[in-house]
Protein backbone atom coordinates (compact mmCIF):
# COMPACT_ATOMS: atom_id res chain seq x y z
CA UNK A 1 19.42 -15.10 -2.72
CA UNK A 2 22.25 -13.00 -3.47
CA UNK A 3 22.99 -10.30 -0.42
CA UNK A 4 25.21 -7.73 -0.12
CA UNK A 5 26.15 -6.43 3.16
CA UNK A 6 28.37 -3.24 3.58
CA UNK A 7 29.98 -3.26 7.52
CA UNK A 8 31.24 -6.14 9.66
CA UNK A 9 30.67 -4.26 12.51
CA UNK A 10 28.60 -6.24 15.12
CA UNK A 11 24.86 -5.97 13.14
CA UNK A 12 26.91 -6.68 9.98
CA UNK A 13 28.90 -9.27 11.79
CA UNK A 14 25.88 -11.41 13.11
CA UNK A 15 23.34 -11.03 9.80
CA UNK A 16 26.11 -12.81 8.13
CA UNK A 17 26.60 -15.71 10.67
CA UNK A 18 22.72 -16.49 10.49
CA UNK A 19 23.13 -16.23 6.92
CA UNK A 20 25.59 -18.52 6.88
CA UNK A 21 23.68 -21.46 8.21
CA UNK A 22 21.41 -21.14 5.26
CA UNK A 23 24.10 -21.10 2.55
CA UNK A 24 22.91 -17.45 1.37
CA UNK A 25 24.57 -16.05 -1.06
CA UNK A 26 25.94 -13.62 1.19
CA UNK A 27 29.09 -10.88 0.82
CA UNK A 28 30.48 -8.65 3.29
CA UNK A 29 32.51 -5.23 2.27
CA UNK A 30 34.75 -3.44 4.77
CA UNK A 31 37.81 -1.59 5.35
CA UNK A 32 39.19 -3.39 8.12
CA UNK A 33 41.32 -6.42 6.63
CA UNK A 34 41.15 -7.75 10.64
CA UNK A 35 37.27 -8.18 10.42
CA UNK A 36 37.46 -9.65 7.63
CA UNK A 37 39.60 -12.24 7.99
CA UNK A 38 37.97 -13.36 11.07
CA UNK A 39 34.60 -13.33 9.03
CA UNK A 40 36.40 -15.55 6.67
CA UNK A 41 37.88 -18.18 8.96
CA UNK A 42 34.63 -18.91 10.82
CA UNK A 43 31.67 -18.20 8.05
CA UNK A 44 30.71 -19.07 4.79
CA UNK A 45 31.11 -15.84 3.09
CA UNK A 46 33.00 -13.61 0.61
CA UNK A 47 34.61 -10.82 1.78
CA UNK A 48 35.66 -7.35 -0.40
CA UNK A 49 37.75 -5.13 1.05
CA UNK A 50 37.40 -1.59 0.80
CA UNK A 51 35.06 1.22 0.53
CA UNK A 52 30.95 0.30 -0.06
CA UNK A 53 30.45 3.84 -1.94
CA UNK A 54 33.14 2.66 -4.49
CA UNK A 55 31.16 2.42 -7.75
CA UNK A 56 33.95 0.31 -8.95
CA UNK A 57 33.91 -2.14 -6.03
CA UNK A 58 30.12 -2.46 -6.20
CA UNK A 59 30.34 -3.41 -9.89
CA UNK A 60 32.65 -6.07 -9.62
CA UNK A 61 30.78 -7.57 -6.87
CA UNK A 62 27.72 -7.94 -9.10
CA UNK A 63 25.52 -5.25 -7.49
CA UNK A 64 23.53 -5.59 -10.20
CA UNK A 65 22.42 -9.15 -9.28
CA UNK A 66 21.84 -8.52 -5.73
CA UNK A 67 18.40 -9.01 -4.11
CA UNK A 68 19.32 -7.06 -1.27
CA UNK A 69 21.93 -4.72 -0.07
CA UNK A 70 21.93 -3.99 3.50
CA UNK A 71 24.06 -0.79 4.79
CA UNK A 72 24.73 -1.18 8.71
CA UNK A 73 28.48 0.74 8.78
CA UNK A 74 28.81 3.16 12.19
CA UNK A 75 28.01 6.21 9.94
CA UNK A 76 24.22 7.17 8.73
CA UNK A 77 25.69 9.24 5.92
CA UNK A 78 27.57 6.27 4.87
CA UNK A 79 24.59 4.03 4.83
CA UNK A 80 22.48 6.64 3.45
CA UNK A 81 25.34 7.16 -0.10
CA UNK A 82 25.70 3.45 0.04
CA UNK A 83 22.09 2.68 -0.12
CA UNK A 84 21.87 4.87 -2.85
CA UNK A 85 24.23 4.30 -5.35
CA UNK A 86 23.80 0.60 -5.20
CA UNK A 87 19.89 1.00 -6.04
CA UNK A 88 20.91 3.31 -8.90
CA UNK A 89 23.27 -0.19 -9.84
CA UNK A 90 20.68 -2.30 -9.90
CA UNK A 91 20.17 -3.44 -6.23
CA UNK A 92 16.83 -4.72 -5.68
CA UNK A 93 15.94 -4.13 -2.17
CA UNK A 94 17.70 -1.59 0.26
CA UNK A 95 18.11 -1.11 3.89
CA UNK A 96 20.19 1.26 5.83
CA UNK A 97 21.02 1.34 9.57
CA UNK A 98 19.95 4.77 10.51
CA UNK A 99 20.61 6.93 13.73
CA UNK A 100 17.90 9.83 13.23
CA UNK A 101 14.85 8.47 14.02
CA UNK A 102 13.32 11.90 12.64
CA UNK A 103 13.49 9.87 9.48
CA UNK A 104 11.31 7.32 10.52
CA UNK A 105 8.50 9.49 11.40
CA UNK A 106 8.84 12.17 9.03
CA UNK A 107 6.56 11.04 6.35
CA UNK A 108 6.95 14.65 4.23
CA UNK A 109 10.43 13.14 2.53
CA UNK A 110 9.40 9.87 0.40
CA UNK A 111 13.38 8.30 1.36
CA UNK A 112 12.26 5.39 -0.97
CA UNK A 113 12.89 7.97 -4.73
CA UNK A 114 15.91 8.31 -3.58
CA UNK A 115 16.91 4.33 -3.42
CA UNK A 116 16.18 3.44 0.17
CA UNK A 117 13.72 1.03 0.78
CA UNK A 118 13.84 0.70 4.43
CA UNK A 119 15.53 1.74 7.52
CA UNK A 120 16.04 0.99 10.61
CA UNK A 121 17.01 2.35 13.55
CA UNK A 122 18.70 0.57 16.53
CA UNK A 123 18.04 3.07 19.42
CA UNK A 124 14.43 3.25 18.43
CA UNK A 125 14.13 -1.12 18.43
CA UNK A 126 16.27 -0.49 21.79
CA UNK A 127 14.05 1.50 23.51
CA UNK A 128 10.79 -0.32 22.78
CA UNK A 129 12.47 -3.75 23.62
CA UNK A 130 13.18 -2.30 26.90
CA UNK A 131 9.31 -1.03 26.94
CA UNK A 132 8.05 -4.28 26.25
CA UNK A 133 10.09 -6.03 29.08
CA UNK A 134 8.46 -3.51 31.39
CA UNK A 135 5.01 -4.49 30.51
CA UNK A 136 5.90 -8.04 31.49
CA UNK A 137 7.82 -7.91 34.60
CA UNK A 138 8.48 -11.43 35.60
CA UNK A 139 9.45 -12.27 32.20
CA UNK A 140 13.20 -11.54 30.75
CA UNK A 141 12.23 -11.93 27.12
CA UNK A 142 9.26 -11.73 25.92
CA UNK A 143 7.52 -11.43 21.99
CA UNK A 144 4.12 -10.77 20.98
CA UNK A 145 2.17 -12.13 18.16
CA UNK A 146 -1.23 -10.55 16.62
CA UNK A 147 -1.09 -7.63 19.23
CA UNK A 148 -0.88 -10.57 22.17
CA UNK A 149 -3.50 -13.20 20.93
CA UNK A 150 0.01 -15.46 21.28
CA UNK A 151 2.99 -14.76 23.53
CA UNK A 152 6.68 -16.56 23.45
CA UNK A 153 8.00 -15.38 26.92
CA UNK A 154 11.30 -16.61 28.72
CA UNK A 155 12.02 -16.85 32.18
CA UNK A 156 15.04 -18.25 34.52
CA UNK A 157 13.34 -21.08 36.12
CA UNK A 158 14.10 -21.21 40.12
CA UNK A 159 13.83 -23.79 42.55
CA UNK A 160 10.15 -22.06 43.58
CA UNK A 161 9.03 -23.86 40.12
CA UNK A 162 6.76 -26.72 40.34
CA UNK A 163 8.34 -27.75 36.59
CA UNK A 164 11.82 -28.27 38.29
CA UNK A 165 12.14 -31.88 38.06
CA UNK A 166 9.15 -32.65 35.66
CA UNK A 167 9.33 -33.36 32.02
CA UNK A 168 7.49 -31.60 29.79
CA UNK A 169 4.73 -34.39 29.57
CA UNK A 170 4.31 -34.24 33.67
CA UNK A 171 3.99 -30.41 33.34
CA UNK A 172 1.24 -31.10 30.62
CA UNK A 173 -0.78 -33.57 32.38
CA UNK A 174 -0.04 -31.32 35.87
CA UNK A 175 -1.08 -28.08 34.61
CA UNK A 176 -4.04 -30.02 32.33
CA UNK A 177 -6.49 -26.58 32.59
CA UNK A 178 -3.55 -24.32 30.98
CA UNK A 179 -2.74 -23.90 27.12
CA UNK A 180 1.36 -22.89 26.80
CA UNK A 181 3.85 -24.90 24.90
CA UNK A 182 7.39 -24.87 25.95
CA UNK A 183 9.21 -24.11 22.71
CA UNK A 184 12.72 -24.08 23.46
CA UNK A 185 15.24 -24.31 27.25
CA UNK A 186 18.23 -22.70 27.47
CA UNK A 187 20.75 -24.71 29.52
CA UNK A 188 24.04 -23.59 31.93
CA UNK A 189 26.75 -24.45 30.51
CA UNK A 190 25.49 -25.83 27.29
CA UNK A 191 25.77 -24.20 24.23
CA UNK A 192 23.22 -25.62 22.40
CA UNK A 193 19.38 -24.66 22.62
CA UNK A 194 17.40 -27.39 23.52
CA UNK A 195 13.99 -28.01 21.75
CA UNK A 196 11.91 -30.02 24.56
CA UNK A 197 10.26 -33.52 23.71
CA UNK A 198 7.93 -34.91 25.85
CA UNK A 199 11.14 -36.50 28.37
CA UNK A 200 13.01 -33.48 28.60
CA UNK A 201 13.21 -32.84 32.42
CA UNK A 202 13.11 -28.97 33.51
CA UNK A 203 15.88 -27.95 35.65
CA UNK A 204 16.76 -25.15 38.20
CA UNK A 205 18.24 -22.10 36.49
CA UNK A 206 17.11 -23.28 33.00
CA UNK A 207 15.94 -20.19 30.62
CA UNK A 208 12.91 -21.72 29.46
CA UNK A 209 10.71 -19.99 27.05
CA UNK A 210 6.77 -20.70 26.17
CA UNK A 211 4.48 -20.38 24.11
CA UNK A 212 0.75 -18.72 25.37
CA UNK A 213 -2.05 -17.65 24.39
CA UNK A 214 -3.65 -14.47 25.72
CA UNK A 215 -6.12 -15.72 27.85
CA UNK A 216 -3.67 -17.69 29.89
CA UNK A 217 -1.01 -14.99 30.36
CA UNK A 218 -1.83 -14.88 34.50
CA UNK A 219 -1.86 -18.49 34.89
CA UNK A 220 1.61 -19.00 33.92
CA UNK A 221 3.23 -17.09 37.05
CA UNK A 222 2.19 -19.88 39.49
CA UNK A 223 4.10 -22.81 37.15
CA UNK A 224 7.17 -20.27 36.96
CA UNK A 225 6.82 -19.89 40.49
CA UNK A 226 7.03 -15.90 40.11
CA UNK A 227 4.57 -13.52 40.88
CA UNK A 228 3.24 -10.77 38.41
CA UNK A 229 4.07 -7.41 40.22
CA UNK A 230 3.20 -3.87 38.83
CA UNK A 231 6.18 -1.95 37.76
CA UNK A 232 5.20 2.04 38.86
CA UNK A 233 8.40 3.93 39.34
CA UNK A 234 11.15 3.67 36.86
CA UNK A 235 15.30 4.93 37.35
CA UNK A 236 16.82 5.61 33.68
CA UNK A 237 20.78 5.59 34.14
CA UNK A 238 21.98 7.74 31.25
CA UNK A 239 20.82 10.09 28.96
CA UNK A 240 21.61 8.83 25.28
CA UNK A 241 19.44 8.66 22.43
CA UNK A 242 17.90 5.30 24.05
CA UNK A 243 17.44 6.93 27.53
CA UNK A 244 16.09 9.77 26.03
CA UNK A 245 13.29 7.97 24.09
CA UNK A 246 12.78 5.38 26.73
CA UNK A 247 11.55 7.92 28.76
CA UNK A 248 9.65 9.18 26.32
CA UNK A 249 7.54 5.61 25.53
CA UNK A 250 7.20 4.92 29.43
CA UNK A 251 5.91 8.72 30.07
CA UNK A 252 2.98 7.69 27.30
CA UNK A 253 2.37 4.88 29.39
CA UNK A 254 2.04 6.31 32.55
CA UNK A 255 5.50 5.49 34.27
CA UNK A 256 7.55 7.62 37.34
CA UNK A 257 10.42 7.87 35.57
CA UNK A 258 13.56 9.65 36.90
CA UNK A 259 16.80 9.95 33.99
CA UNK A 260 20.28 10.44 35.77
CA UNK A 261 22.48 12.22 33.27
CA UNK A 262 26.17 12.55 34.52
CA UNK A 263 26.67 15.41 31.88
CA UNK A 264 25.04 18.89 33.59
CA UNK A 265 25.09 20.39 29.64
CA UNK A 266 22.86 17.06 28.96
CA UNK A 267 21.06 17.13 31.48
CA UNK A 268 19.81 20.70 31.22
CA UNK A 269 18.99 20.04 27.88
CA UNK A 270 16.87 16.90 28.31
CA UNK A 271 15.09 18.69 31.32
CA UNK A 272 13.60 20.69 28.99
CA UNK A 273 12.72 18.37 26.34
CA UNK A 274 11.14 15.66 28.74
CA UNK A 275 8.41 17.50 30.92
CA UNK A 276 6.93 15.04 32.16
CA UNK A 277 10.59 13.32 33.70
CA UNK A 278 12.15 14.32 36.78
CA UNK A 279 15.82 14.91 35.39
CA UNK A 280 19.05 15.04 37.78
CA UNK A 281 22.59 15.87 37.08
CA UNK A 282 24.55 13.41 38.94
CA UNK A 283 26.29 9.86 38.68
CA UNK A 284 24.23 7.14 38.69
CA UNK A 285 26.56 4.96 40.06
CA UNK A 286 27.07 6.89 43.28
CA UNK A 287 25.11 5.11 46.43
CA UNK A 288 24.52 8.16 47.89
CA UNK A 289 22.75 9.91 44.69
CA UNK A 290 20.85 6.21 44.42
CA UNK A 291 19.59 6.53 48.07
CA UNK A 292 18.80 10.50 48.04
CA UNK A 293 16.32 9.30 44.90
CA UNK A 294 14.44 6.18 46.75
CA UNK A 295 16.19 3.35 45.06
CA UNK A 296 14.57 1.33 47.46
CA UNK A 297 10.82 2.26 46.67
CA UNK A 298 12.09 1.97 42.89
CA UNK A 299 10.00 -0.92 40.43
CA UNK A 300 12.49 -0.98 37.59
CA UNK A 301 15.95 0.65 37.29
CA UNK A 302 17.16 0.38 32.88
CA UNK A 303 21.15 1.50 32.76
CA UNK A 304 21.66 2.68 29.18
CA UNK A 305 24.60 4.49 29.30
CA UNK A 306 27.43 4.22 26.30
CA UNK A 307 29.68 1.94 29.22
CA UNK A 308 28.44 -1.95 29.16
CA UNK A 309 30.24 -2.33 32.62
CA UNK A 310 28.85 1.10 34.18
CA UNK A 311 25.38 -0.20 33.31
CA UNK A 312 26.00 -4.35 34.53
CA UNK A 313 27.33 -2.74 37.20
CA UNK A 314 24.92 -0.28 38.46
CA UNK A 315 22.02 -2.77 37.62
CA UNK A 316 23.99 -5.03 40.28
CA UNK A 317 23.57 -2.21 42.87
CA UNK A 318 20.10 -1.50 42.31
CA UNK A 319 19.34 -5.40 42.68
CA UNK A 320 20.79 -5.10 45.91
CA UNK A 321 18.64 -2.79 47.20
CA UNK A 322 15.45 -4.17 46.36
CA UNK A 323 14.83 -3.08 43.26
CA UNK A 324 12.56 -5.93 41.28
CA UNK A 325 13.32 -5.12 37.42
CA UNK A 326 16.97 -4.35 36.34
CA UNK A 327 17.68 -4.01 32.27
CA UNK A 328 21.46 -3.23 31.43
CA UNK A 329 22.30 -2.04 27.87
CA UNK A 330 25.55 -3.72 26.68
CA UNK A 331 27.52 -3.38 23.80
CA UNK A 332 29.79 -6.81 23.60
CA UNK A 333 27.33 -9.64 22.71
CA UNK A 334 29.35 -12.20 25.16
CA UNK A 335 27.86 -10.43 27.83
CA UNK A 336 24.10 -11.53 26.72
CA UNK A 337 25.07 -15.23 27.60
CA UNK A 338 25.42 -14.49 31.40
CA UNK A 339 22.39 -12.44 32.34
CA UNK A 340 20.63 -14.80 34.12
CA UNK A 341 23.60 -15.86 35.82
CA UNK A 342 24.58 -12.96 37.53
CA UNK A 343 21.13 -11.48 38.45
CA UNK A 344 20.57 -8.81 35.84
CA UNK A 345 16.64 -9.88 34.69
CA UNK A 346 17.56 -8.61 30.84
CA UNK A 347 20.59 -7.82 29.09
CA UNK A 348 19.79 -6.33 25.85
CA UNK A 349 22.07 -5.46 22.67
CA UNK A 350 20.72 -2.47 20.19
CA UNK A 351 22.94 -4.31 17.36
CA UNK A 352 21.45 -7.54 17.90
CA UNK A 353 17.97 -6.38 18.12
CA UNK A 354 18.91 -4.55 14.65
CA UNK A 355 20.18 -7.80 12.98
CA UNK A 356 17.28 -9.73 13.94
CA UNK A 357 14.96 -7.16 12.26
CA UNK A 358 16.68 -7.12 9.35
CA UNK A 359 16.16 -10.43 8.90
CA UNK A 360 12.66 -10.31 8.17
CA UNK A 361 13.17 -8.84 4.81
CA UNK A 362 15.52 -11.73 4.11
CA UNK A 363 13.47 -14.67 5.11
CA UNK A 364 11.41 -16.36 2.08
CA UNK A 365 7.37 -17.43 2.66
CA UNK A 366 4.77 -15.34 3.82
CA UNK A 367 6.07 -14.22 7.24
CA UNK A 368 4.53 -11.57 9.21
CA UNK A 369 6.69 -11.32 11.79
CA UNK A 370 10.09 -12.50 12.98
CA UNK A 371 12.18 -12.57 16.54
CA UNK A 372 15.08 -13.54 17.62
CA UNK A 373 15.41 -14.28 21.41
CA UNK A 374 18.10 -13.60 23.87
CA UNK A 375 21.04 -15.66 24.48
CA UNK A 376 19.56 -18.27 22.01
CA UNK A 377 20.67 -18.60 18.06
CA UNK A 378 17.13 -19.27 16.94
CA UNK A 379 14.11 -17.30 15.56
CA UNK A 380 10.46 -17.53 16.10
CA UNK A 381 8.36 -17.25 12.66
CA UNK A 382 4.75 -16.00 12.40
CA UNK A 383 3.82 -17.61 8.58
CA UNK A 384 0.71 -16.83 7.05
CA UNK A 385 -0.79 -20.22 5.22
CA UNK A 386 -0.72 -19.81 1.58
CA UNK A 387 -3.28 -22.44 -0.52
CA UNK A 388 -1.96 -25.87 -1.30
CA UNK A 389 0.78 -25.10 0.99
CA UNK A 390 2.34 -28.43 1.84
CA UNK A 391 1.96 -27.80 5.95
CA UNK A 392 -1.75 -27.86 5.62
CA UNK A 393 -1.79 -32.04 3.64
CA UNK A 394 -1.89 -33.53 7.02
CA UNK A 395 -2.75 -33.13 10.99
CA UNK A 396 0.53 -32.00 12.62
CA UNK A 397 2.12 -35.32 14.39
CA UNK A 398 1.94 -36.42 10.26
CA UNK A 399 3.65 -33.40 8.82
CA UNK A 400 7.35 -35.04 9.21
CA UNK A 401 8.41 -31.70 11.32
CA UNK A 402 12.46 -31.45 11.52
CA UNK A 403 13.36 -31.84 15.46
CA UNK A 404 15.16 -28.58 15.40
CA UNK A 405 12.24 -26.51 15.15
CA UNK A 406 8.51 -26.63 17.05
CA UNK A 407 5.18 -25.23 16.36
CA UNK A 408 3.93 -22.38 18.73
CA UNK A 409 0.40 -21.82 18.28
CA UNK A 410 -2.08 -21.24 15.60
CA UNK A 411 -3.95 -18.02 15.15
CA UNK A 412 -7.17 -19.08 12.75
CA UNK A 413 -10.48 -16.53 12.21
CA UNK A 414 -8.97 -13.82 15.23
CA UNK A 415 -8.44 -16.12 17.63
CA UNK A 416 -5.61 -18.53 19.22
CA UNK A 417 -5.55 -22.42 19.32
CA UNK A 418 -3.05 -24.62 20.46
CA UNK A 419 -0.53 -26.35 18.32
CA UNK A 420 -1.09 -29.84 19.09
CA UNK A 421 -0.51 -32.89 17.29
CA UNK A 422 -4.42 -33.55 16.17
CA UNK A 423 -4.70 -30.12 14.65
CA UNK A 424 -4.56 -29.84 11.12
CA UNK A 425 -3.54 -26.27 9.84
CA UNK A 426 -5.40 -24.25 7.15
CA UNK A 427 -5.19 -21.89 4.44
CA UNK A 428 -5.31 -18.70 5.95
CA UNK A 429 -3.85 -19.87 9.22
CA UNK A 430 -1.38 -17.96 11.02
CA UNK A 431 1.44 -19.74 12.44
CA UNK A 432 3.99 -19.67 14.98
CA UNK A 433 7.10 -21.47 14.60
CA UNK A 434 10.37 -21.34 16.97
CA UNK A 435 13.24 -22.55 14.40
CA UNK A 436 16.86 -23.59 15.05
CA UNK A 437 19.00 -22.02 12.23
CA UNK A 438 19.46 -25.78 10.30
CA UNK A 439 15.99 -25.85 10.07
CA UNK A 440 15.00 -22.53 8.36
CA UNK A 441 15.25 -23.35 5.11
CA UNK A 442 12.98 -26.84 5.21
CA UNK A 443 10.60 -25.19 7.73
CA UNK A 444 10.57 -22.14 4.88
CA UNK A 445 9.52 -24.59 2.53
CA UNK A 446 6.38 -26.46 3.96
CA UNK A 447 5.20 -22.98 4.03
CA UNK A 448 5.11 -22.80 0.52
């Protein structure tokens, strides 16, 4: 698959390192010779320098042989001339990184006659990750399958745990009455994701993610050794275009929410766009403003603010006092490797929820959905079984699975089963499937 990507900005920067892995025909345009030479001494890729709206340089880059050309550069105008010249060259699929949501949602302008295929929109992805988390409060990542018939949801494991200690075959034959899978443990201090056998031993302060099905969502606070608590009263620090819509989606939903905008122009102006938010001038990192507004009674506090520091920072502070849920928008990606470790539930990254929604239109198979998680390099798959597709020829402890990757349920007729060796998958099946990047491309093709 031949894809063209125009910006090596961060979105730009990480498509083509999970490219990479699958030895993707992949090319990355940019002005800045810096970014590109760094692209060059740690990925498999060809880099063009220069401008992406260059007829000239598209042409002798083969845009005419591309499957897909993706636009992320900083500018929407950019993405949006990009987008369209290289369609009118022969590009087969399009996507362009977008800012305006308005586009999104405006369905009287058909964007697709002009040569854009899809866009996306990282505020918008931001602001419902940051919904989602909400809605599953003792969890710092969590992804839903078939409207929640499955769930992949990560926690830090504490020493409150009754899995500390246990390997994954103890925890089974413990916690016999409960269907979840453990698909994948993060480790401190070790880079690489671990995909659990049956003696992997669960540790304190592992990020440990599983696998469950709907009907035993409650019963997996007890083996996390967290309780579920209702999140009422939410603190927005900073009014940018994800603050502004995050209040927004949790208003729907029937959330308190208070935004603190440090800008009194801002402010005003948000005041009377969100009725139903309480909206104060002030900085949200001052104690005083923080105690004046019942930090203490306060379920959630989400810093989203254009400063990654201002919003570790301030989550930090709210954690102090009491607060149970803290969600800090950041903009460097090294920071998403020490949430857990410094006490902030979820770090999240707008660019790096982007990426991993590009993705989807990259990825061969039938796939219905596709997530990446936090702090791991690894994607859960939802596959729809074709006929005479090779994963359905035998029960799955015959199938020859690769190690890097594990099934995470199957969703057959509506409803969820459990991925166990025994079961033999089906035409028709839906399947979940948490994949280390080596493994994409033979997991891909049992799927076919």
């Amino acid at each position: 698959m031949k894809i063209i990507i125009a910006g090596a900005g961060d979105v730009g920067f990480h498509l083509a390192k999970l490219l990479s892995y699958e030895s993707q025909d992949t090319y990355i345009i940019d002005f800045d010779g810096e970014k590109l030479n760094y692209l060059n001494s740690h990925l498999d890729v060809i880099t063009k320098k220069g401008d992406a709206t260059s007829i000239k340089l598209l042409k002798e880059i083969g845009i005419d042989s591309a499957d897909l050309l993706i636009a992320v550069t900083e500018s929407q105008n950019t993405n949006f001339t990009i987008s369209v010249i290289g369609k009118a060259l022969g590009a087969k699929k399009t996507i362009a990184r977008i800012d305006n949501p308005e586009f999104l949602n405006d369905c009287e302008v058909d964007f697709k006659q002009f040569g854009l295929d899809f866009m996306i929109s990282p505020q918008e992805l931001a602001a419902n990750e940051i919904k989602m988390l909400l809605n599953q409060s003792s969890f710092n990542d969590t992804v839903e399958f078939e409207k929640g018939l499955f769930n992949v949801m990560g926690t830090s494991l504490s020493y409150k745990s009754p899995l500390v200690d246990l390997t994954v075959k103890e925890a089974k034959l413990k916690f016999s009455t409960i269907d979840f899978i453990t698909i994948a443990i993060k480790r401190e201090n070790i880079s690489q994701t671990i995909i659990p056998r049956g003696d992997t031993t669960y540790q304190v302060n592992d990020q440990v993610y599983f696998s469950v099905p709907s009907y035993n969502m409650k019963d997996l606070y007890p083996i996390i050794g967290k309780k579920k608590f209702d999140i009422k009263n939410v603190i927005i620090l900073g009014g940018s275009s994800i603050g502004q819509k995050t209040a927004r989606n949790l208003c729907q939903e029937g959330f308190k929410v208070k935004l603190i905008e440090k800008d009194k122009e801002k402010a005003e102006n948000l005041a009377e766009e969100l009725d139903s938010v309480l909206v104060i001038n002030g900085d949200g990192t001052d104690l005083e403003l923080l105690e004046e507004e019942n930090i203490r009674e306060t379920d959630a506090f989400i810093a989203v603010t254009n400063n990654s520091e201002t919003n570790i920072m301030s989550c930090l502070v709210a954690k102090s006092k009491g607060v149970k849920k803290t969600i800090a928008l950041v903009e460097n990606m090294d920071y998403i490797d020490i949430s857990q470790t410094i006490g902030i539930e979820s770090l999240i990254n707008k660019k790096l929820i982007a990426a991993s929604n590009i993705l989807r239109h990259i990825r061969k198979g039938e796939i219905l959905a596709l997530a990446n998680l936090h702090n791991i390099d690894a994607e859960v798959f939802e596959f729809e079984v074709q006929p005479n597709a090779r994963v359905t020829e035998k029960p799955i402890k015959d199938l020859n699975f690769p190690r890097e990757a594990v099934f995470g349920g199957i969703i057959r007729d509506g409803k969820p089963y459990m991925s166990f060796g025994e079961m033999q998958i089906q035409s028709g099946d839906k399947v979940i499937v948490f994949c280390l990047p080596e493994a994409i491309s033979t997991v891909e093709s049992l799927f076919r």
